[in-house]
Protein backbone atom coordinates (compact mmCIF):
# COMPACT_ATOMS: atom_id res chain seq x y z
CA UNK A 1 0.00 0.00 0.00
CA UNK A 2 1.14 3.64 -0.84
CA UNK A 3 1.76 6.47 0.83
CA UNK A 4 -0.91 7.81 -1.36
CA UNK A 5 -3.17 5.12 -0.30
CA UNK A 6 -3.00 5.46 3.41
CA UNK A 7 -3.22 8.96 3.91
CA UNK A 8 -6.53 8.68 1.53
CA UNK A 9 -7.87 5.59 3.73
CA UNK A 10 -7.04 7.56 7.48
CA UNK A 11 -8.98 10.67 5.44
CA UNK A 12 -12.12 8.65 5.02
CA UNK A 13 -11.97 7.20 8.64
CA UNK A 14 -11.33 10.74 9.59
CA UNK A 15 -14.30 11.92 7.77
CA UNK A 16 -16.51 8.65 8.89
CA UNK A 17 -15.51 9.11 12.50
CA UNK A 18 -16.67 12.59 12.38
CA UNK A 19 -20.12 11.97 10.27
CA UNK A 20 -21.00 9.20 13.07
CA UNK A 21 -20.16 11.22 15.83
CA UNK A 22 -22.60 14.48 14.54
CA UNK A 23 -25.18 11.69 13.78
CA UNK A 24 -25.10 9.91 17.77
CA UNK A 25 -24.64 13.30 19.16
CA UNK A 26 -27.87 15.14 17.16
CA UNK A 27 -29.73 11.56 18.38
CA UNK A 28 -28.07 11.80 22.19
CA UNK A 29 -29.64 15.63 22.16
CA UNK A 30 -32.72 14.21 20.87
CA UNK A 31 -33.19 11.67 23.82
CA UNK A 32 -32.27 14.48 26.57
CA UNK A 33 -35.03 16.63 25.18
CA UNK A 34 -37.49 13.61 25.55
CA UNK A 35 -37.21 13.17 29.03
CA UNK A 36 -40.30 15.38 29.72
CA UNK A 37 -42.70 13.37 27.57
CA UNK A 38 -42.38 9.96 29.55
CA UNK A 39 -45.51 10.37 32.57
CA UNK A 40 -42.99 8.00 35.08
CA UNK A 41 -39.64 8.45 36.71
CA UNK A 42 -38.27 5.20 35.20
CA UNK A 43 -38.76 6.53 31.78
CA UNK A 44 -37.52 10.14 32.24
CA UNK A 45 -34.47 8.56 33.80
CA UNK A 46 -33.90 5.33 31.13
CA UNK A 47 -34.25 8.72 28.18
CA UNK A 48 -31.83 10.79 30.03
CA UNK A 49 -29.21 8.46 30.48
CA UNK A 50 -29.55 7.08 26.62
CA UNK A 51 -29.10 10.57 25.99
CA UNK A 52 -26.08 11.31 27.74
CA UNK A 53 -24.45 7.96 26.62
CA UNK A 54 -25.13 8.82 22.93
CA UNK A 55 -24.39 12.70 23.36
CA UNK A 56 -20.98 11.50 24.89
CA UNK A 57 -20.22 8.37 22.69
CA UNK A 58 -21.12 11.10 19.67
CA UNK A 59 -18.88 13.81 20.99
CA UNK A 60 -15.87 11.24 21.52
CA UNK A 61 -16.13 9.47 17.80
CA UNK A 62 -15.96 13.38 16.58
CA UNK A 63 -13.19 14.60 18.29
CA UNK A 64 -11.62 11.61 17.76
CA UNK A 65 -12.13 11.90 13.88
CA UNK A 66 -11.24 16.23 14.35
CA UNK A 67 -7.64 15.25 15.80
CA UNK A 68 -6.60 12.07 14.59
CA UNK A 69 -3.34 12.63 12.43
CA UNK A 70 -4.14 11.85 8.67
């Protein structure tokens, strides 16, 4: 594999890592803001957390695609 090659493979994982993590993180948002529409406590609390695991495994894949050296 080139030089060439490599760069152009990390560029699409780059660009991947970044698309995923807008995607999770725009869903992880989503989820927070539905906590108020569940009537009991055990749903408010099962949307919040879903939402701050997505919002946070969405923030980490972008960052991660921002700053990794291509």
């Amino acid at each position: 594999m080139s030089k060439e090659e490599s760069s152009s493979k990390k560029k699409l994982e780059s660009q991947s890592l970044k698309l995923m993590g807008i995607f999770l993180g725009v869903f992880g948002i989503i989820m927070i803001v539905a906590v108020i529409f569940p009537e009991n406590l055990e749903g408010k609390i099962t949307n919040l957390i879903t939402g701050l695991v997505l919002l946070g495994v969405g923030i980490g894949a972008f960052f991660k695609g921002k700053f990794s050296k291509s």
